[in-house]
Protein backbone atom coordinates (compact mmCIF):
# COMPACT_ATOMS: atom_id res chain seq x y z
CA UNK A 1 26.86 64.70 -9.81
CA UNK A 2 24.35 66.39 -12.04
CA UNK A 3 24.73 65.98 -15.85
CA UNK A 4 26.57 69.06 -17.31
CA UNK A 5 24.69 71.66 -19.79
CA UNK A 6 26.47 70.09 -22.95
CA UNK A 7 24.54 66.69 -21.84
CA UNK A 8 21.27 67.26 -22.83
CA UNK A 9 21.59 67.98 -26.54
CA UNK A 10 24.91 66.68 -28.28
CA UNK A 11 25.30 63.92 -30.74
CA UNK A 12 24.40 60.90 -28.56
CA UNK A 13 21.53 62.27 -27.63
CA UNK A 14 20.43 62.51 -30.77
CA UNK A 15 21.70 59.34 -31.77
CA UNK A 16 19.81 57.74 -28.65
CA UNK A 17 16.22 59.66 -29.26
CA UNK A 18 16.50 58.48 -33.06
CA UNK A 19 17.08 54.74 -32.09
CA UNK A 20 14.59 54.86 -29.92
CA UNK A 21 11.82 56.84 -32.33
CA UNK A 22 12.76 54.62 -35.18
CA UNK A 23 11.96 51.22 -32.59
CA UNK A 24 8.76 52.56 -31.23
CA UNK A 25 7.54 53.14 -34.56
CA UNK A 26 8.83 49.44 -34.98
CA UNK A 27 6.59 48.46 -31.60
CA UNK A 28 3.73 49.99 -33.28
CA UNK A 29 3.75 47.62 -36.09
CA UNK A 30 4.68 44.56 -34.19
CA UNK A 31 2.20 45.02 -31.52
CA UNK A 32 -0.67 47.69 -32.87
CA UNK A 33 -2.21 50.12 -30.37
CA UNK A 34 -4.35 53.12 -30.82
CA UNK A 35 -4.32 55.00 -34.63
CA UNK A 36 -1.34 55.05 -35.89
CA UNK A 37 -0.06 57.19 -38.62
CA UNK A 38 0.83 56.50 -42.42
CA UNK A 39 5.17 56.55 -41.20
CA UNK A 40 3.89 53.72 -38.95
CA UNK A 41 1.46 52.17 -41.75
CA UNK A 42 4.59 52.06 -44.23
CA UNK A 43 6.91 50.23 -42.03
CA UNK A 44 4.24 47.51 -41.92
CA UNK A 45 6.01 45.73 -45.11
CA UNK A 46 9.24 45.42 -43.47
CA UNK A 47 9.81 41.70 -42.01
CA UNK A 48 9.70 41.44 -38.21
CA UNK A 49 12.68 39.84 -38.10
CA UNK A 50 13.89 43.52 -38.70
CA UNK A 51 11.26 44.72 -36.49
CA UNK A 52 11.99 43.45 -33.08
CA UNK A 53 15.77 44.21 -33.07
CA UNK A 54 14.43 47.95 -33.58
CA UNK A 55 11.49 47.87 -31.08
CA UNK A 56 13.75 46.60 -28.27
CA UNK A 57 15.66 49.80 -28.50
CA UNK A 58 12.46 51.71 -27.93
CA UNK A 59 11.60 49.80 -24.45
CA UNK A 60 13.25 52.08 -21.91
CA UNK A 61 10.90 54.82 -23.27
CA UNK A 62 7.67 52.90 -23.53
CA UNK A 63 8.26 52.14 -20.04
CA UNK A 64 8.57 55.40 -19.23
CA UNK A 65 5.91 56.89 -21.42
CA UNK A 66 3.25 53.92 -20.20
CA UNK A 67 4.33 55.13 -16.44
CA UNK A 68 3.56 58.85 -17.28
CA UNK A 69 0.73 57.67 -19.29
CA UNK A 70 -0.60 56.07 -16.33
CA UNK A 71 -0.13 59.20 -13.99
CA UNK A 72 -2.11 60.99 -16.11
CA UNK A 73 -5.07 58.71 -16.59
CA UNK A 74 -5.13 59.18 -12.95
CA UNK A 75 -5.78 62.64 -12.75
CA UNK A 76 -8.21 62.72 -15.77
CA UNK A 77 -5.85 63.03 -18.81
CA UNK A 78 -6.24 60.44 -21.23
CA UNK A 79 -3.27 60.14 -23.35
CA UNK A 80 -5.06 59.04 -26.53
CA UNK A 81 -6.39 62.28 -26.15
CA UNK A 82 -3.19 63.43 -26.94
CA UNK A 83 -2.87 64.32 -30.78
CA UNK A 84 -0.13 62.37 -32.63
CA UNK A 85 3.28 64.03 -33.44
CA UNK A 86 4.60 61.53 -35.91
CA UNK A 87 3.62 57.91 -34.97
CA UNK A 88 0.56 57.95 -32.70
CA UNK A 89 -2.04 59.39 -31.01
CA UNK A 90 -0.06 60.03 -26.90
CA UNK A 91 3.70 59.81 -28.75
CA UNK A 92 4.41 63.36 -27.10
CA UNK A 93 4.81 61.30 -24.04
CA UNK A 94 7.06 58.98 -25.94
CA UNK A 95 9.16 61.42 -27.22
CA UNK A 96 10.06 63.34 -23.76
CA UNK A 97 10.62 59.48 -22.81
CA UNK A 98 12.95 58.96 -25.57
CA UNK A 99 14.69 62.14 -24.82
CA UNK A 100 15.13 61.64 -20.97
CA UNK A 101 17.06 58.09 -21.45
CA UNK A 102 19.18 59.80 -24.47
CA UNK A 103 20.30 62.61 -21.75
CA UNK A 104 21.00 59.87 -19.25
CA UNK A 105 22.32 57.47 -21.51
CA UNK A 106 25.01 60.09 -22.68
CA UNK A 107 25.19 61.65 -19.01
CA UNK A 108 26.36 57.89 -17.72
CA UNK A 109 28.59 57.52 -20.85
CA UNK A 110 30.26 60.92 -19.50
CA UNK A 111 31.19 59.80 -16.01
CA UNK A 112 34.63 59.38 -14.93
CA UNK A 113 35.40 55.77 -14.21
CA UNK A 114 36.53 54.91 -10.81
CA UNK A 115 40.21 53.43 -10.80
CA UNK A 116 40.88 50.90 -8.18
């Protein structure tokens, strides 16, 4: 079953690729990487017991933006090469991260349950 049209931009996808931006830019201030950017820099005052709540939301889509990031070191693409969107220098890769587990998040929310 493929995810219908309506799936890949609705309100829990939003809600999902919001979570998730607002815990990487969390991750970047609990564990610093690369140059982040003054949104990141200002979130630095907030206590990390806030902090890691957020960036554990943001872990499906590091993984997959490390993976990708990987894939493309391999063929000669760094991803710090990559200018910064909002947070860091490489976050494009976050982002399409962020948005592919929103699409499947509210995709696997849609199915039908199976009744016994």
């Amino acid at each position: 079953m493929s995810p219908t049209p309506s799936s890949f931009l609705n309100g829990r996808v939003v809600a999902a690729v919001v979570l998730q931006v607002v815990g990487y830019a969390a991750l970047l201030v609990l564990v610093p990487h690369g140059s982040p950017t003054a949104l990141v820099e200002s979130l630095s005052a907030v206590p990390p017991v806030v902090l890691i709540p957020l960036a554990v939301l943001a872990l499906p889509a590091t993984v997959l933006a490390v993976v990708s990031g990987v894939a493309l070191g391999a063929v000669g693409v760094a991803p710090q090469s990559i200018p910064a969107i909002a947070l860091t220098r490489g976050d494009v890769l976050f982002f399409l991260g962020a948005y592919l587990v929103g699409v499947a998040a509210a995709w696997a929310d849609r199915r039908p349950t199976a009744t016994a």
